[in-house]
Protein backbone atom coordinates (compact mmCIF):
# COMPACT_ATOMS: atom_id res chain seq x y z
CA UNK A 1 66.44 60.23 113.74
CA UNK A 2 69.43 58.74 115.69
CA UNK A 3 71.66 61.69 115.08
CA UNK A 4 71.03 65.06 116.32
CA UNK A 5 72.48 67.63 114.77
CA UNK A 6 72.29 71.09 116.44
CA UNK A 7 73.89 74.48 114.08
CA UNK A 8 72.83 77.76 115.68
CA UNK A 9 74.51 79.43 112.49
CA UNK A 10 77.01 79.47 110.11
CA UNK A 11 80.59 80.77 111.04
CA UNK A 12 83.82 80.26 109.14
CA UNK A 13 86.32 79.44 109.46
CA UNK A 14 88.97 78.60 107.57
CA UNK A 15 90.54 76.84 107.49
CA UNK A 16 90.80 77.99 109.63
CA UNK A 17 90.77 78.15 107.89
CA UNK A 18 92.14 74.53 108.83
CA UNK A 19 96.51 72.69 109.07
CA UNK A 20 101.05 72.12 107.29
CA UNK A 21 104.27 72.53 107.24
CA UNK A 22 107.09 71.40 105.84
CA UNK A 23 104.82 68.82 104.29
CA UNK A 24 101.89 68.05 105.15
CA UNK A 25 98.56 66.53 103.99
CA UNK A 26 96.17 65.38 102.43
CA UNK A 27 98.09 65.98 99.13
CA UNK A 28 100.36 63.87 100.58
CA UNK A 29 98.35 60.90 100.55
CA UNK A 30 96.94 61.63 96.81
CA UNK A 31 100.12 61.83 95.59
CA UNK A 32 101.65 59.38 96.61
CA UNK A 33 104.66 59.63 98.13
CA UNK A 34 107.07 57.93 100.37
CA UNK A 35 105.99 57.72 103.79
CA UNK A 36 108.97 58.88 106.49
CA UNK A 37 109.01 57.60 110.14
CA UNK A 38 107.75 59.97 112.63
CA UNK A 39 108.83 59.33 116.30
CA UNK A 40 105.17 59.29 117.74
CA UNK A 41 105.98 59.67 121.22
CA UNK A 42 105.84 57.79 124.41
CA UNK A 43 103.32 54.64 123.29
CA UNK A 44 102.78 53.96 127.45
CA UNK A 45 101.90 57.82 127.62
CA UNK A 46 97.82 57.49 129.53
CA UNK A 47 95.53 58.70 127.26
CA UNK A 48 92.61 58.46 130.01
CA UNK A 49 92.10 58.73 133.33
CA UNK A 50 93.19 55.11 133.47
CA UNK A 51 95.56 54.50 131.44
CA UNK A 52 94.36 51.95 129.65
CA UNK A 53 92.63 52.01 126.28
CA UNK A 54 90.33 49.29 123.48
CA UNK A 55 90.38 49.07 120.17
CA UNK A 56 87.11 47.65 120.04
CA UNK A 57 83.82 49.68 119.90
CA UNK A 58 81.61 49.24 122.78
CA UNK A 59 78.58 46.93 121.90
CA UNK A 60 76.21 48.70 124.47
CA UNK A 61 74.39 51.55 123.29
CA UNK A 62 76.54 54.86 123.81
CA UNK A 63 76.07 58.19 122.27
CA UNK A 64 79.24 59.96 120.95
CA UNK A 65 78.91 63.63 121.60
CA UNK A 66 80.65 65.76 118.61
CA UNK A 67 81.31 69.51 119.02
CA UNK A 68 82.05 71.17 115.63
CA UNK A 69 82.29 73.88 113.84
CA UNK A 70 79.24 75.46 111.72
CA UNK A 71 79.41 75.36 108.27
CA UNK A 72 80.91 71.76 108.11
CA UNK A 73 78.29 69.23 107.80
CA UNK A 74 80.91 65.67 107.14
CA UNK A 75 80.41 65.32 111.01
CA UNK A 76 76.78 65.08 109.92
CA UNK A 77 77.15 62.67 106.87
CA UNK A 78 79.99 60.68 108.68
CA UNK A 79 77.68 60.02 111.81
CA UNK A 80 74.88 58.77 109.86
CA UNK A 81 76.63 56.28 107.78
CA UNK A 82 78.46 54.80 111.62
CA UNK A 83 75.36 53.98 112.62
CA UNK A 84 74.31 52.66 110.08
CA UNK A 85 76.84 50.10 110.29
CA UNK A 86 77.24 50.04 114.22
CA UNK A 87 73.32 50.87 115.46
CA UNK A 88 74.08 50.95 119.14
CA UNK A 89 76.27 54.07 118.17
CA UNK A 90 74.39 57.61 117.71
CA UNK A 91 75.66 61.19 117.68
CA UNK A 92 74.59 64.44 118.83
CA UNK A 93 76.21 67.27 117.21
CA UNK A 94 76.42 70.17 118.55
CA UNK A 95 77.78 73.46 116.44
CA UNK A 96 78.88 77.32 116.83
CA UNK A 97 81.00 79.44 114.74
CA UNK A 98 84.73 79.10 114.34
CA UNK A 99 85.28 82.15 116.53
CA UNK A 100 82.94 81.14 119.38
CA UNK A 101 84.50 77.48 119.10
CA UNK A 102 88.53 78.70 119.44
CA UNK A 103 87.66 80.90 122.33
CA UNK A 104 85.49 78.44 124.31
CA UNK A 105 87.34 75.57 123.65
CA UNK A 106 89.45 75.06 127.25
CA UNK A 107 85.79 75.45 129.21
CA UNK A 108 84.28 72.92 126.97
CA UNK A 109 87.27 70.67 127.46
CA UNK A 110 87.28 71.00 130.90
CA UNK A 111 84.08 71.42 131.58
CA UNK A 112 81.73 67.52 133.54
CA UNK A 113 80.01 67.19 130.25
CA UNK A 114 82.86 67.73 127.57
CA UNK A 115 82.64 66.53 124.41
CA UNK A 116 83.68 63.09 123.24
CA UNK A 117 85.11 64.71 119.70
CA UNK A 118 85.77 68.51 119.49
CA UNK A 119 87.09 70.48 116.35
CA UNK A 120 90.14 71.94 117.90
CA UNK A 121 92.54 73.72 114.79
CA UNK A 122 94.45 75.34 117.80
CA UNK A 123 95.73 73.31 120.76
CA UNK A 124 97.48 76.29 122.13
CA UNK A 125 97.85 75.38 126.34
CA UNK A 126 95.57 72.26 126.47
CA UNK A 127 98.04 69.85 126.11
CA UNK A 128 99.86 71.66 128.89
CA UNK A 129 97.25 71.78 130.88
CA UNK A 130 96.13 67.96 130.90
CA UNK A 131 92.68 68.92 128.98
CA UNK A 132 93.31 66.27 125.89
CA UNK A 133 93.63 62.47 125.50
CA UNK A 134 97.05 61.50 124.33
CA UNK A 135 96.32 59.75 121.24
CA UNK A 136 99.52 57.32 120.99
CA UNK A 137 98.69 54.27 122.04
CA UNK A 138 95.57 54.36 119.60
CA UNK A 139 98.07 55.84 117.15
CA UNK A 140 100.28 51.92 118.11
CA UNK A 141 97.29 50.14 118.42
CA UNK A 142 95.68 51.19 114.68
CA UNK A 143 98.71 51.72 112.73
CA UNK A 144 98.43 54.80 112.21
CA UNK A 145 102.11 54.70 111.79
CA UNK A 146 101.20 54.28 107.38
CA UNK A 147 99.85 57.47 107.69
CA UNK A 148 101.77 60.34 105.99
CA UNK A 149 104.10 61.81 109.00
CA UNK A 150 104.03 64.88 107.46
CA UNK A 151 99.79 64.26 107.57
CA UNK A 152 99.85 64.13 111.16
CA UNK A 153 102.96 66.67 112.18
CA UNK A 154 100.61 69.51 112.87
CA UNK A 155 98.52 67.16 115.46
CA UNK A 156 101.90 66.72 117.78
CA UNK A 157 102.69 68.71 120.20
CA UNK A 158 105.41 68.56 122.66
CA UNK A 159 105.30 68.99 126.31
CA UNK A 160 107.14 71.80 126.22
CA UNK A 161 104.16 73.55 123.51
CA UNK A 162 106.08 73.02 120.20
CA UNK A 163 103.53 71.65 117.65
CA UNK A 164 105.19 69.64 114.73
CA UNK A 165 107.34 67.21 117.55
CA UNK A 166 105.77 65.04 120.47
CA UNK A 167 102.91 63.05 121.20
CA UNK A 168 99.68 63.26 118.64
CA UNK A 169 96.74 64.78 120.37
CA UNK A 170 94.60 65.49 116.97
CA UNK A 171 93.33 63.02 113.68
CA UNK A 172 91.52 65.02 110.68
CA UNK A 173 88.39 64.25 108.68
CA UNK A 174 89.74 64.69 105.71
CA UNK A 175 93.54 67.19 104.93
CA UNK A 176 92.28 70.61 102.81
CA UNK A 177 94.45 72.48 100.30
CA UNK A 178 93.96 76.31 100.13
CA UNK A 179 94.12 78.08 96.63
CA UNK A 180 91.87 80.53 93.81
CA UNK A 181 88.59 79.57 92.37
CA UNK A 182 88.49 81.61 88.85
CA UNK A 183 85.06 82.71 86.98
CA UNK A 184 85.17 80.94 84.04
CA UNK A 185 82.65 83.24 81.96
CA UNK A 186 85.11 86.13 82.97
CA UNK A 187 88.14 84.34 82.36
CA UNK A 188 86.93 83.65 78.92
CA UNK A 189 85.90 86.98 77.93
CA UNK A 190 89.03 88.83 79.43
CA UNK A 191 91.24 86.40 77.52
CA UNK A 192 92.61 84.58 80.88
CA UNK A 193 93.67 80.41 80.26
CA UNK A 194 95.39 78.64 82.79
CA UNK A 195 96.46 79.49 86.14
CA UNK A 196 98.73 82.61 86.49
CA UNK A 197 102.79 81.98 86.32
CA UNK A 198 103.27 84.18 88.83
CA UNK A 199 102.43 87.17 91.37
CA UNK A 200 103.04 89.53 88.87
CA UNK A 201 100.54 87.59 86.48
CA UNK A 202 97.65 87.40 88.89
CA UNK A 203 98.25 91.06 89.45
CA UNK A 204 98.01 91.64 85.39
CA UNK A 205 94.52 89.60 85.53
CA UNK A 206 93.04 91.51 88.78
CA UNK A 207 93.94 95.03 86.23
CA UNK A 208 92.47 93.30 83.33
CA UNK A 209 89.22 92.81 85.39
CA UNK A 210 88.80 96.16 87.25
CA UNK A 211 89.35 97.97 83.27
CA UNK A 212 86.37 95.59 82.10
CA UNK A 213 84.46 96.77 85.26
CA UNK A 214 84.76 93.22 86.75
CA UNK A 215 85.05 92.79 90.14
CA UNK A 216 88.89 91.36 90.43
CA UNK A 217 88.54 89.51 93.56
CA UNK A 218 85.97 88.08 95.95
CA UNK A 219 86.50 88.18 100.07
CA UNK A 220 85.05 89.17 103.35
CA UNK A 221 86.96 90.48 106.09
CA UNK A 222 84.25 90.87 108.58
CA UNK A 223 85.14 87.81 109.64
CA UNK A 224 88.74 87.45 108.74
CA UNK A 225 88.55 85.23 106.33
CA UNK A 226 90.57 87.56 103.93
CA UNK A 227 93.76 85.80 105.74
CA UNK A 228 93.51 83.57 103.04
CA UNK A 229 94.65 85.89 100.38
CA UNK A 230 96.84 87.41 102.86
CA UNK A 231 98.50 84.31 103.87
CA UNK A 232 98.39 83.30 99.85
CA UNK A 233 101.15 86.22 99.44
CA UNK A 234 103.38 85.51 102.74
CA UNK A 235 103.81 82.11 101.57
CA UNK A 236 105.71 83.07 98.19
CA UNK A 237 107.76 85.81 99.59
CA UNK A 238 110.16 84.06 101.80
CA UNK A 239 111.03 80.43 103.04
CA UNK A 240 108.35 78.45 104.01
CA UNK A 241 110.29 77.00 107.39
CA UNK A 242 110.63 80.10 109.12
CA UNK A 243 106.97 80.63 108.56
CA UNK A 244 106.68 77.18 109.47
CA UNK A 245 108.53 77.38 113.04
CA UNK A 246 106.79 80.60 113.55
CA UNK A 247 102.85 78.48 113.55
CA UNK A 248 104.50 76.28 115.47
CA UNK A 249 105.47 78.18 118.50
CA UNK A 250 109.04 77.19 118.20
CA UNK A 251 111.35 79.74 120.00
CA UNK A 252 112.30 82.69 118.55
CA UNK A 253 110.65 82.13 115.54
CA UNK A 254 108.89 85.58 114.37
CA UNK A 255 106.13 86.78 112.40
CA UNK A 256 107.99 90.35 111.67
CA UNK A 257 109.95 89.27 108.40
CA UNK A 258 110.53 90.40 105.08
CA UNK A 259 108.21 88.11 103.90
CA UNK A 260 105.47 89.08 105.84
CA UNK A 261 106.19 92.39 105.60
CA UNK A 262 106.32 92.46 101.28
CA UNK A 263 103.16 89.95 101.98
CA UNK A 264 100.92 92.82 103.88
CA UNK A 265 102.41 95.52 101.53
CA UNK A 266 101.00 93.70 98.41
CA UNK A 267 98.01 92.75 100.44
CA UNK A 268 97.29 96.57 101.16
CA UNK A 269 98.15 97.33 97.78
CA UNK A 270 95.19 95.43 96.23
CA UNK A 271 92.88 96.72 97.85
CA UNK A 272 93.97 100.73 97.49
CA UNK A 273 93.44 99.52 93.77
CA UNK A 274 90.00 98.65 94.40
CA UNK A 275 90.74 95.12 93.45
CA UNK A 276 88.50 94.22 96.59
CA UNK A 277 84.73 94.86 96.72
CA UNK A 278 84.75 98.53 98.73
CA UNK A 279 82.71 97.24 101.74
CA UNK A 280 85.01 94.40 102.30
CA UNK A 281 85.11 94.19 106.37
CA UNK A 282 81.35 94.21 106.19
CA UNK A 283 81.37 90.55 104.05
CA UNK A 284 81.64 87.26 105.95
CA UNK A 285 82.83 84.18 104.86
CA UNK A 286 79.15 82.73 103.90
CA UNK A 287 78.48 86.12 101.79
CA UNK A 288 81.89 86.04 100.46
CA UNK A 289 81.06 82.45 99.14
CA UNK A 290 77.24 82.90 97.69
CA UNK A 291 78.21 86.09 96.00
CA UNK A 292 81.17 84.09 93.90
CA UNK A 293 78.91 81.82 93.08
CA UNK A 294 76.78 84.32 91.72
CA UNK A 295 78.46 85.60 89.75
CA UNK A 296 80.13 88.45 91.63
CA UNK A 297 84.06 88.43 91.24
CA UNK A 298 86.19 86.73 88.76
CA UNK A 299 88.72 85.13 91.42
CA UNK A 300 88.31 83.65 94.84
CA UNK A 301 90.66 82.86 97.31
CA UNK A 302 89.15 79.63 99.33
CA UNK A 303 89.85 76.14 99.87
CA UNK A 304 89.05 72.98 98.13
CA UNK A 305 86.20 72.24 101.07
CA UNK A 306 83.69 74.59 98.94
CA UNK A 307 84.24 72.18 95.75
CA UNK A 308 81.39 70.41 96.02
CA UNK A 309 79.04 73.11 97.21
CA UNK A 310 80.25 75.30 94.02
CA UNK A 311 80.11 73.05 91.59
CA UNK A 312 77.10 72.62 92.96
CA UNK A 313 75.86 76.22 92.76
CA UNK A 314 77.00 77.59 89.65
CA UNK A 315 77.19 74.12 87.25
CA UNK A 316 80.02 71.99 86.73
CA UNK A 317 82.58 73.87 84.61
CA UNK A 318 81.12 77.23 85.81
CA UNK A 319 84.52 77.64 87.63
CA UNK A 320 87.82 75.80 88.09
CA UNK A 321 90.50 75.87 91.10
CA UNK A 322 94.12 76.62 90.78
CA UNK A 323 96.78 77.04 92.95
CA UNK A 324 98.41 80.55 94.24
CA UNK A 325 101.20 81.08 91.59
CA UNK A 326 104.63 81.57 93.19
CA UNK A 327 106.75 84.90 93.00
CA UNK A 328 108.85 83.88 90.35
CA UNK A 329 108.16 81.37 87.46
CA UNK A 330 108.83 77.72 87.53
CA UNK A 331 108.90 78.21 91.96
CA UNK A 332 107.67 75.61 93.97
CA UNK A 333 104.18 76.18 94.96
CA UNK A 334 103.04 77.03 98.83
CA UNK A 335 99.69 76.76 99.89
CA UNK A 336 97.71 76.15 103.56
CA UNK A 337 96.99 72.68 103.72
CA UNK A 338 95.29 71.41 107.00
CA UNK A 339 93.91 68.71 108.92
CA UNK A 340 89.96 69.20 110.07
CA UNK A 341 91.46 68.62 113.62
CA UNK A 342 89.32 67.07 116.30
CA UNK A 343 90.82 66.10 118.98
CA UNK A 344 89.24 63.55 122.13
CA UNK A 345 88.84 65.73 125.72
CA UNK A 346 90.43 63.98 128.23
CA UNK A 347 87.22 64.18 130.52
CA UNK A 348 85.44 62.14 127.41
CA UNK A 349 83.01 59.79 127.88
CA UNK A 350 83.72 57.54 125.11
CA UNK A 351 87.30 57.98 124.13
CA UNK A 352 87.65 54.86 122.91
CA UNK A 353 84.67 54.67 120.94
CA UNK A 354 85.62 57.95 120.10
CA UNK A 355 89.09 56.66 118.93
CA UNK A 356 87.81 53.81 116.71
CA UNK A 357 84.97 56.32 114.84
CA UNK A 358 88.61 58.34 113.69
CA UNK A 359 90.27 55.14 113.32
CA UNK A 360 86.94 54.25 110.51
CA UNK A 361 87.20 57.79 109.46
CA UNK A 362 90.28 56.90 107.63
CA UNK A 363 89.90 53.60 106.51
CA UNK A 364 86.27 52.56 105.72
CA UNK A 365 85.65 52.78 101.93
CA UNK A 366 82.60 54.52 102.70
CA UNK A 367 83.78 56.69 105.14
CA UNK A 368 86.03 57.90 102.93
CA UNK A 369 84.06 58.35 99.60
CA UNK A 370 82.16 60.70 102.39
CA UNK A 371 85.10 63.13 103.19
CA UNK A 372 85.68 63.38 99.28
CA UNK A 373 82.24 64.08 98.21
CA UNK A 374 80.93 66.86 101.02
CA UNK A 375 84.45 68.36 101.83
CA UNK A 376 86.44 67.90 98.71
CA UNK A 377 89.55 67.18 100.40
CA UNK A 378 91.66 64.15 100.92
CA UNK A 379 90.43 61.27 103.31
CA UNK A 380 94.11 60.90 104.24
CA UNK A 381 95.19 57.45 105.73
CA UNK A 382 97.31 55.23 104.35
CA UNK A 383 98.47 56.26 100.72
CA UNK A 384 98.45 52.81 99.83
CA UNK A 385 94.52 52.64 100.30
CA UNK A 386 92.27 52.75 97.39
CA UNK A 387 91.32 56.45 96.65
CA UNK A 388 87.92 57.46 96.40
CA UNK A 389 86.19 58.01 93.29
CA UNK A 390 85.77 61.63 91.76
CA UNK A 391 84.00 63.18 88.50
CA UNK A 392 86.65 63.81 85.76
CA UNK A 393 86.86 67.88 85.92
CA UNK A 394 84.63 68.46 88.29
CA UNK A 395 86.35 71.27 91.21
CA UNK A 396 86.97 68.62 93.63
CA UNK A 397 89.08 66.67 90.96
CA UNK A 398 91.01 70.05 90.46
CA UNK A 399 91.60 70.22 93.61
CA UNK A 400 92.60 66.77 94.68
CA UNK A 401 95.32 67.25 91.50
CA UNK A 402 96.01 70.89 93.11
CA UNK A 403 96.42 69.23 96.36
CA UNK A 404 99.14 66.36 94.98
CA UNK A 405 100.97 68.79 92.68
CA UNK A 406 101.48 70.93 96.24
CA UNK A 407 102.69 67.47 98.05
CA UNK A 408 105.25 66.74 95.09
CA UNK A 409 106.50 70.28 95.93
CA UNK A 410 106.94 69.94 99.54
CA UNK A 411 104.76 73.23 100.14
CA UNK A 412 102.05 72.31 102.25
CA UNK A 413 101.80 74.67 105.84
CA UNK A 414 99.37 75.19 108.33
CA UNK A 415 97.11 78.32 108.74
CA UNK A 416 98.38 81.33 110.07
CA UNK A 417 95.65 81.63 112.38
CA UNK A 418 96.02 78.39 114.16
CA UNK A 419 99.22 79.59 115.85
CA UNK A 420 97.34 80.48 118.84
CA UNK A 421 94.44 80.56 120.66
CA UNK A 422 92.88 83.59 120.37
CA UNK A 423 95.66 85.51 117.32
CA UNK A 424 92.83 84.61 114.51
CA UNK A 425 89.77 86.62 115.97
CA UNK A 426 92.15 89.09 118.58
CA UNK A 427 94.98 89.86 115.60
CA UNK A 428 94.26 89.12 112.15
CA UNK A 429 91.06 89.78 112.10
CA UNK A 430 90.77 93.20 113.25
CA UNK A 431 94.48 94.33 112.31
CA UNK A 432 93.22 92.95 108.74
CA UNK A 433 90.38 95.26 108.38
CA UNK A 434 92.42 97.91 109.47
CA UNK A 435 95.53 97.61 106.69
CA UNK A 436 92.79 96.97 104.10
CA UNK A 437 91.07 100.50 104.91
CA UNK A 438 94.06 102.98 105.01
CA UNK A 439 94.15 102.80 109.17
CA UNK A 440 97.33 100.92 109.45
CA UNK A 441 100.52 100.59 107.41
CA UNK A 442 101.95 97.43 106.94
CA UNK A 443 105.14 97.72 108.68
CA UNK A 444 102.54 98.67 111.81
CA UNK A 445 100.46 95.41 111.35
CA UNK A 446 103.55 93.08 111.26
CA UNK A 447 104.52 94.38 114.48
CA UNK A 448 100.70 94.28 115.92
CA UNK A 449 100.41 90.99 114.93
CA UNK A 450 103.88 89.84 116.62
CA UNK A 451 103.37 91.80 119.76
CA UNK A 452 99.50 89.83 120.26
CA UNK A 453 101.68 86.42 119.57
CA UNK A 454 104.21 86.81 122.12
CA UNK A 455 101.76 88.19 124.72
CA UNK A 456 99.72 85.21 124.31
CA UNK A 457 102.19 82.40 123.65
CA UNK A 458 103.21 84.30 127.46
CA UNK A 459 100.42 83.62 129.00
């Protein structure tokens, strides 16, 4: 077979849990909306060692090497239909865990034999330190400039380390949308319709489950992938933008706020109900997802990237995906919304061939019938383009409606763990399991988690 494809397990990630902010995404481009101009940053900037780039793909046979993340198989389905069309192009994939990925990511990129493509949801210092192609004059030379601005934000990042401004160092395949996958045998016999109104709501339908002896919510926090629900609350609580500049590594920007701290407090206080199963840090994000889909919980919170898979799994109209209500009724709904990030090492190989398989991502019809149908999320692009086709009510439908009504709103931001490096597996993670099991209170874990931030974002 022409493309290799090499997964030494299955690690999560989020969405990193992937990626926006003040609006950003995928919903975006379903919706609809106006593009806005988005200064993309020096077009002369070198993206290579030379300077110069081509916006035509090699015709001599090359072999794009694609470091991912496990769990994410588009890579796989995307490389396979390329070569089909361009034959002298293969792929080797190579795959480790979300965790393992972040960590090693500035030795891959720096290492003789990096990557061509790497998932990258953090850039952290590698802009800084020269370790990524400057994607600009591909972003002048494709017109990427229809894109949604708020699509690409996240992918900028200044030379100064401010994400959100500057020249664009990352593309997606294919913009998620974060929100609760609901039981719908449970719902039906507890009396539940809908999605919830509000906090206070969701809160009355995690009760009504835990009285009918009903798990009230599914998640892991072995791996941290509880941020979710965590993040899910944080959102609602305050306003989005200082959350926002806070991802973003804009100065003074903090994580200790009122938000976050009401956020953790509610967070801690679901799971002293026993709303959350009572060996939660020992559940990963893989267990967390086959034991919703059998049966085990009547809420979820996940993104629209398992659509397929659990439609898949439990029949089609087995469950349904809704958004994270706001605090109050009638608020505008916040949700994570991210870009699968990959980004092109500046040691690559094949940058430009590289550049144009992106470039395809985003605009070949098939290409991006691909990114609907394995990921459930948004191709992206240009929101002029012809959209996919999906099954009427199937969970990748709701979410590609979840995903626009969040875009209307102006509520997409990017993952709380992709403000750094190393604050997903060194922070969240670990403070997480700790708030959730009576070992820390949650004025103590706002702090924690602010203290790791500024150490690392200080080198």
């Amino acid at each position: 077979m022409a493309h290799k494809s090499n997964r030494p397990g299955e690690g999560r990630r989020a969405a990193s849990l992937r990626s926006w902010r003040p609006a950003v995404t995928a919903a975006i481009a379903v919706s609809g909306l106006v593009l806005a101009g988005c200064a993309p940053g020096s077009p002369e900037a070198s993206p290579t060692a030379s300077g110069k780039v081509s916006l035509k793909l090699p015709s001599d046979k090359i072999t794009i090497k694609i470091q991912d993340e496990a769990g994410f198989p588009v890579t796989d389905n995307l490389a396979d239909e390329f070569t089909k069309q361009h034959p002298n192009v293969t792929f080797k994939v190579v795959r480790d865990s979300f965790a393992n990925l972040t960590a090693n990511a500035p030795r891959l990129l720096a290492s003789a034999d990096a990557p061509d493509l790497i998932r990258l949801p953090t850039m952290g210092d590698t802009v800084k330190d020269g370790l990524l192609t400057n994607l600009d004059p591909y972003f002048k030379g494709y017109g990427w400039d229809k894109f949604s601005a708020g699509q690409l934000a996240a992918s900028r990042m200044s030379a100064e380390g401010v994400r959100g401004e500057g020249s664009l160092y990352q593309m997606g395949l294919g913009y998620s949308v974060t929100g609760i996958y609901v039981n719908q045998k449970y719902a039906k016999r507890l009396g539940l319709s809908g999605a919830p109104s509000t906090i206070a709501e969701l809160e009355r339908w995690m009760a009504k489950a835990k009285a009918a002896k009903i798990l009230p919510v599914q998640i892991g926090m072995q791996d941290g992938v509880g941020t979710f629900a965590l993040q899910s609350l944080i959102n609602q609580y305050g306003d989005k933008t200082d959350l926002v500049n806070w991802m973003f590594n804009k100065p003074d920007a903090t994580f200790d706020t009122e938000a976050s701290l009401k956020g953790a407090t509610t967070f801690k206080k679901w799971a002293d109900a026993g709303y959350f199963p009572s060996d939660v840090n020992a559940i990963n994000y893989t267990t967390m997802l086959s034991n919703f889909q059998a049966g085990k919980g009547l809420l979820m919170f996940d993104g629209n990237w398992d659509a397929a898979k659990t439609d898949k799994a439990m029949g089609e109209g087995a469950a349904r995906f809704v958004l994270a209500p706001p605090a109050t009724a009638g608020g505008a709904h916040v949700a994570m919304g991210a870009a699968n990030s990959f980004a092109i090492p500046a040691k690559a190989k094949h940058a430009d061939a590289a550049a144009f398989f992106l470039d395809w991502i985003h605009t070949d019809p098939k290409a991006r019938q691909i990114v609907v149908d394995v990921t459930g999320a948004s191709p992206g692009g240009d929101p002029s383009q012809k959209l996919p086709k999906v099954k009427d009510g199937s969970l990748i439908a709701q979410a590609l409606a979840a995903s626009a009504k969040v875009g209307s709103d102006d509520g997409f931001v990017d993952f709380m763990a992709n403000s750094t490096a190393g604050i997903y597996a060194g922070a969240f993670q670990p403070y997480e399991q700790k708030l959730l099991t009576r070992r820390m209170e949650p004025k103590a874990f706002v702090a924690a988690i602010q203290e790791y931030y500024a150490k690392e974002l200080a080198g």
